[in-house]
Protein backbone atom coordinates (compact mmCIF):
# COMPACT_ATOMS: atom_id res chain seq x y z
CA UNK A 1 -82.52 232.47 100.09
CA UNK A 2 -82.08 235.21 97.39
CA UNK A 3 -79.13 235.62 94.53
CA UNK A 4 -76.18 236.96 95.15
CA UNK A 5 -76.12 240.91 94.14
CA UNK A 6 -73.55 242.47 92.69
CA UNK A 7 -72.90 246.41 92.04
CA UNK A 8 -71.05 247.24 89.66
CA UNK A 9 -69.39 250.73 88.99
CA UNK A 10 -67.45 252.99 86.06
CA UNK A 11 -64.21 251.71 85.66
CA UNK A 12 -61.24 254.87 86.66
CA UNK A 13 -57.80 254.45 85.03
CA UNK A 14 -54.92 253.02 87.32
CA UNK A 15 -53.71 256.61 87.55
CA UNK A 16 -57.05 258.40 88.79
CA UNK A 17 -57.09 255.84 91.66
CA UNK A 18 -53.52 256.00 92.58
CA UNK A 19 -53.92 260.18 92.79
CA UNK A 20 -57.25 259.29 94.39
CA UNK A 21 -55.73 257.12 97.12
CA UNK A 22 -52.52 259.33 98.09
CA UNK A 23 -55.15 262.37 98.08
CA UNK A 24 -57.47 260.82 100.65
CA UNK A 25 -54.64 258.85 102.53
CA UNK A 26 -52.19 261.57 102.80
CA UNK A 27 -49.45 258.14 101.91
CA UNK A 28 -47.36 258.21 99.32
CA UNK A 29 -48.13 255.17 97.12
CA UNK A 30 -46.03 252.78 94.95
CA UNK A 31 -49.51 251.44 93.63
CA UNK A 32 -49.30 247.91 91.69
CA UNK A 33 -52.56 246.59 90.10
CA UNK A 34 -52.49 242.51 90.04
CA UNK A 35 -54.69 239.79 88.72
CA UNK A 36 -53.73 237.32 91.50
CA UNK A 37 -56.12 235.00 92.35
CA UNK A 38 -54.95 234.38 96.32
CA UNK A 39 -54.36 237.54 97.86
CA UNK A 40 -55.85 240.51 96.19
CA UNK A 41 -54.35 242.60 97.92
CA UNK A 42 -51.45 243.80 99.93
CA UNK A 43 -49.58 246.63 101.46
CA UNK A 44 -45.75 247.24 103.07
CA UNK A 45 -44.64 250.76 104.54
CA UNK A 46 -41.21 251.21 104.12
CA UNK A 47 -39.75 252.01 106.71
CA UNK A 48 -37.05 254.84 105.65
CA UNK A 49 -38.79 256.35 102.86
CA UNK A 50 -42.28 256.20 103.99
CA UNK A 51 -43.58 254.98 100.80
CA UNK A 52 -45.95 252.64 100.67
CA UNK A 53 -46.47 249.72 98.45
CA UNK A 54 -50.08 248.95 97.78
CA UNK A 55 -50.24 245.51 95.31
CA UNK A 56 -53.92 245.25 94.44
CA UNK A 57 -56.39 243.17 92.34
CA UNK A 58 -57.66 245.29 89.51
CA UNK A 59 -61.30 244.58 90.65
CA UNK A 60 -60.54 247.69 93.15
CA UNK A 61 -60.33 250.08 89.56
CA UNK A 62 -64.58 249.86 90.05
CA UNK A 63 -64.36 250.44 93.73
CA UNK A 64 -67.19 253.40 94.93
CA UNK A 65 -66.21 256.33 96.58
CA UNK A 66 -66.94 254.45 100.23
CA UNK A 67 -64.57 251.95 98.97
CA UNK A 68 -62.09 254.26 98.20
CA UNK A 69 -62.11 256.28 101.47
CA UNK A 70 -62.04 252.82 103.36
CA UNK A 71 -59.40 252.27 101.68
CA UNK A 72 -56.97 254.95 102.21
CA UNK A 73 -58.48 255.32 105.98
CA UNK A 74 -57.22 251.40 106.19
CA UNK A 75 -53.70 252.13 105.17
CA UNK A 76 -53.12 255.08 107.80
CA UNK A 77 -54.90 252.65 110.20
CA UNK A 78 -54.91 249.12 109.55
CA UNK A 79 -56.44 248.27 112.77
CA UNK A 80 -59.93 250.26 111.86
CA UNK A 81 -62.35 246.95 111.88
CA UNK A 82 -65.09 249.89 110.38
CA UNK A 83 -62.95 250.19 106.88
CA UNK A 84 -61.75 246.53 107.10
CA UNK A 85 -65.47 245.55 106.91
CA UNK A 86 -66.29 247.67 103.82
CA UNK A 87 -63.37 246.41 101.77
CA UNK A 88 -64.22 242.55 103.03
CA UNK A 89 -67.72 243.29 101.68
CA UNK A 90 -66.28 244.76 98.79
CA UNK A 91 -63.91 241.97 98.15
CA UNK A 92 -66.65 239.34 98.53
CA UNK A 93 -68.80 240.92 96.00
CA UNK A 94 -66.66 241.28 93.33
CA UNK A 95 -65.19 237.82 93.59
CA UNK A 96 -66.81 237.20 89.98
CA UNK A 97 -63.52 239.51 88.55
CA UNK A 98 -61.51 236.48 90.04
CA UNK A 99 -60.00 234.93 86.98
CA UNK A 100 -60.34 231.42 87.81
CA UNK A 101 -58.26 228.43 85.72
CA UNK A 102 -60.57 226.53 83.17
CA UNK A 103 -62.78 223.77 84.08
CA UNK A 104 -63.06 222.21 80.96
CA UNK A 105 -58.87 221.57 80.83
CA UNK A 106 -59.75 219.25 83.49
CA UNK A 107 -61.79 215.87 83.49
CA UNK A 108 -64.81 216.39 86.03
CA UNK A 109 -66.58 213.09 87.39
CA UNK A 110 -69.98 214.39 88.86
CA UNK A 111 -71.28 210.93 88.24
CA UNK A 112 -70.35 207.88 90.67
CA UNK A 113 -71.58 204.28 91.64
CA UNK A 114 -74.44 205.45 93.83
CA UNK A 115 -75.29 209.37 93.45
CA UNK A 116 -75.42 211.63 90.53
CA UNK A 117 -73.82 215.10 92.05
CA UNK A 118 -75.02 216.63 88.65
CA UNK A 119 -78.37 215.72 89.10
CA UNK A 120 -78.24 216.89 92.88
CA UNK A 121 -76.84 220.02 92.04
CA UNK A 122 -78.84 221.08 89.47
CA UNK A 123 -82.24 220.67 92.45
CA UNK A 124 -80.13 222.26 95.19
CA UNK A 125 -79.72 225.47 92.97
CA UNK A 126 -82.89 225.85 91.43
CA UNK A 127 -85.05 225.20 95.06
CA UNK A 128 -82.22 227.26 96.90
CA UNK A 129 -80.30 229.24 94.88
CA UNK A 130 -82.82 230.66 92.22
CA UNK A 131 -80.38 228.31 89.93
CA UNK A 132 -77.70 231.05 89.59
CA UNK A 133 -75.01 229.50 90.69
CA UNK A 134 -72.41 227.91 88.12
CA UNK A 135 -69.54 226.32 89.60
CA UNK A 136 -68.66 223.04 88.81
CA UNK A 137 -69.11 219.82 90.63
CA UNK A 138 -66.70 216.31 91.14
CA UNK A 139 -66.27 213.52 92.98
CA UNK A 140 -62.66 213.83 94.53
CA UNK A 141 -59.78 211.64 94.38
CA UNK A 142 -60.31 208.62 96.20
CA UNK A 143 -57.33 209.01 98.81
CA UNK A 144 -54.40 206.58 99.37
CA UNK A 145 -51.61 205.86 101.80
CA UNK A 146 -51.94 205.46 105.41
CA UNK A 147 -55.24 204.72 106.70
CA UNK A 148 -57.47 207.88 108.04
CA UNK A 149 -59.05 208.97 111.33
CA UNK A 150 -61.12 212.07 110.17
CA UNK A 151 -63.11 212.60 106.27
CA UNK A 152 -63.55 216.02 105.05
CA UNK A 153 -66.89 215.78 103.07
CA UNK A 154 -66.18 218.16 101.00
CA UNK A 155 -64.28 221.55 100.04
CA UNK A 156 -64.86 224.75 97.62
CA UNK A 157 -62.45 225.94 96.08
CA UNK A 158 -62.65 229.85 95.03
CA UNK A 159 -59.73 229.70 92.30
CA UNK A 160 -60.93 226.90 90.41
CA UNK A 161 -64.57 227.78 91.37
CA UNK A 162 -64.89 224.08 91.82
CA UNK A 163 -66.69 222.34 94.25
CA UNK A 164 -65.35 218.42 95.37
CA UNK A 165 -67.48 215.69 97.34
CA UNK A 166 -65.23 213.51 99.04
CA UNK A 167 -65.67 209.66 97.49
CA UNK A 168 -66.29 207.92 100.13
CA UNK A 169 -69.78 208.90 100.76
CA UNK A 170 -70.69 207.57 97.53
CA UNK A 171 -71.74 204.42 99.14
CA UNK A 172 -75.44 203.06 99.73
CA UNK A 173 -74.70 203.60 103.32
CA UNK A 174 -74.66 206.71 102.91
CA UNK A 175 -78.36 208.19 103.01
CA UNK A 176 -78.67 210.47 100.45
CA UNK A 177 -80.24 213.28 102.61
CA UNK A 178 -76.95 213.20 103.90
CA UNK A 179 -74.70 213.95 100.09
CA UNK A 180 -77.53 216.07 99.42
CA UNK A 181 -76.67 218.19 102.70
CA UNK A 182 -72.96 218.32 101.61
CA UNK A 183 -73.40 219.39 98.04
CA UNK A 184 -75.55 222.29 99.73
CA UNK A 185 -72.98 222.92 102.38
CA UNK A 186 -70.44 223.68 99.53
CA UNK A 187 -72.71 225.45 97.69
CA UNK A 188 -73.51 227.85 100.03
CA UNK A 189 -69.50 228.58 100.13
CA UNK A 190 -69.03 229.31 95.97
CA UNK A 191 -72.75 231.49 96.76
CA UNK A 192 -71.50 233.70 99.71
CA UNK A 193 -67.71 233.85 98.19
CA UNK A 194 -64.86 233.37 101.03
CA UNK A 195 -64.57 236.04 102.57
CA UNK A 196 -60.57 237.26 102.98
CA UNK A 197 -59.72 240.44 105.00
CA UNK A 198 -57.42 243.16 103.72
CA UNK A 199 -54.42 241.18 105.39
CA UNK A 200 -55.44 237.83 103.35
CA UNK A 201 -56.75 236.04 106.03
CA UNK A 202 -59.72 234.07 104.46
CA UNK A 203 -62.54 233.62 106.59
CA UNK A 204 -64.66 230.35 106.18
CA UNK A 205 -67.67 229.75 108.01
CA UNK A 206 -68.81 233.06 108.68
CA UNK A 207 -71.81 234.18 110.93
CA UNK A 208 -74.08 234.64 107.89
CA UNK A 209 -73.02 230.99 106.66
CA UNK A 210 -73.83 229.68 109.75
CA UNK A 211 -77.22 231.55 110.03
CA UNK A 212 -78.08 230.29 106.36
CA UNK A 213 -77.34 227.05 106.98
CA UNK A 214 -79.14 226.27 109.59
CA UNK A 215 -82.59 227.39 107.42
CA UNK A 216 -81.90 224.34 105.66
CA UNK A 217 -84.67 221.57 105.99
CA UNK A 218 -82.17 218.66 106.45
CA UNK A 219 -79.60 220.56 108.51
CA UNK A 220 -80.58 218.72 111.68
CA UNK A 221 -80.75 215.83 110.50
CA UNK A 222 -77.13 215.63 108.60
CA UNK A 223 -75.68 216.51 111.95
CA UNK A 224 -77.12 214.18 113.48
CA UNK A 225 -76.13 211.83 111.45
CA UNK A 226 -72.40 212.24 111.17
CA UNK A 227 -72.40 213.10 114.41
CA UNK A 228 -72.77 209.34 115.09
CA UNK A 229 -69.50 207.77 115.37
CA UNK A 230 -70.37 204.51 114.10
CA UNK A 231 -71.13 206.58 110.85
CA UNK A 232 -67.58 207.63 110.90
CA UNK A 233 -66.51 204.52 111.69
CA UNK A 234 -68.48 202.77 108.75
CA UNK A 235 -66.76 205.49 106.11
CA UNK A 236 -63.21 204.92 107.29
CA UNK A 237 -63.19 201.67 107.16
C-alpha cells in the first residue's frame, strides 16, 4: 500500500479562472469561490437569464488544464460520467485544502480500559501506511437511551479529520485482531479521502476501498468474526 500522492499546481487568480471557465464552457458564470467544508462545490442555471451560478471551493484556483476543461464540459453536460470522474479524482486529491476544525479544542480519549488506539494506530500506519497519515484517533461516546439492535464500529469523519472507535469493543471480549481491523478500516477512509461527486453525493466504500481492504492480513478473519451473531449479541448486551 503506497502514500497518498498529491499534485499540486500554480495558483490562477479568481478572475483568470472565471474568464477561463466561461471561455471553455461557452456559460455565462456568476462564479463564487468558498471555503466550505461539505459541499465544495455547486452549480444552478437560471432559468430566465441563463446565468449560471458556480459556488466552488478555492482548492479548484490550482486545478490543471484537464480539470478545467472537465469542468466547463460538466456544466454544459452534467450527465458526462467522463468529466464527473476527473473532477471526483480531483476533489479527492486535494482534500488536504479542506480546512478542518481543530483537534486540540477538543479532549481526545485514544486510551481506554482494554486497548490503547494510540498505540494501534501508530503500527497500522507505519506497516500500512508508510506512517503518513495524521488524523486523530478517540474512543466515542459511550451511547445512551433506548437499548440498540445494530453497533457501528466505527466512523471517519473528513471535516474534523477525526477518526472514532465505537466503545463498546473496548472489552476483553473483544479480540484485539478484531479493534485492530477497525482502526485500519477507518484508516483506510481518512487515506483514500471520501470521495463526493460534483453534485455532493459522497461516496463511501468505493471499489478501490474494497479492493484494498481485502489485501489486509486479518480481513477474513474480522468478518468472520462479527459476522457471528452471538458476537453481536455479546456487544449489545
Amino acid at each position: 500500500m503506497t502514500a497518498i500522492m498529491q499534485l499540486e499546481f500554480a495558483f490562477r487568480d479568481p478572475g483568470s479562472l472565471h474568464r477561463e471557465l466561461e471561455s471553455r464552457s461557452g456559460l455565462r458564470l456568476n462564479l463564487v469561490l468558498t471555503d466550505n467544508s461539505h459541499t465544495v462545490m455547486s452549480v444552478k442555471h437560471h432559468p430566465v437569464s441563463g446565468v449560471v451560478a458556480l459556488r466552488m471551493h478555492h482548492m479548484f484556483l490550482g486545478a490543471d488544464p484537464d480539470v478545467v476543461q472537465a469542468l466547463a464540459t460538466w456544466l454544459k453536460r452534467p450527465s458526462c460520467r467522463r468529466s464527473g470522474d476527473v473532477i471526483d479524482r480531483f476533489i479527492r486529491s486535494n482534500r488536504h485544502l479542506v480546512r478542518r476544525r481543530a483537534n486540540a479544542q477538543r479532549r481526545l480519549y485514544p486510551v481506554g480500559a482494554v486497548y490503547d488506539l494510540r498505540a494501534m494506530y501508530r503500527e497500522v500506519n507505519d506497516a500500512y501506511f508508510n506512517g503518513t497519515l495524521d488524523a486523530a484517533i478517540t474512543w466515542g461516546r459511550r451511547p445512551t437511551g433506548k437499548k440498540r439492535r445494530s453497533i457501528r464500529f466505527g466512523s471517519y469523519s473528513v471535516e474534523e479529520h477525526l477518526i472514532r472507535i465505537h466503545p463498546y469493543l473496548d472489552r476483553v471480549e473483544v479480540p484485539e485482531f478484531f479493534v485492530r481491523y477497525i482502526v485500519f478500516h477507518e484508516m483506510l477512509h481518512a487515506h483514500l479521502g471520501i470521495e463526493e461527486s460534483p453534485t455532493g453525493r459522497r461516496k463511501i466504500h468505493t471499489p478501490e476501498f474494497k479492493r484494498l481492504e481485502r489485501t489486509y492480513p486479518d480481513f477474513e478473519r474480522a468478518e468472520a468474526w462479527q459476522a457471528k451473531p452471538s458476537n453481536l449479541r455479546m456487544l449489545l448486551r
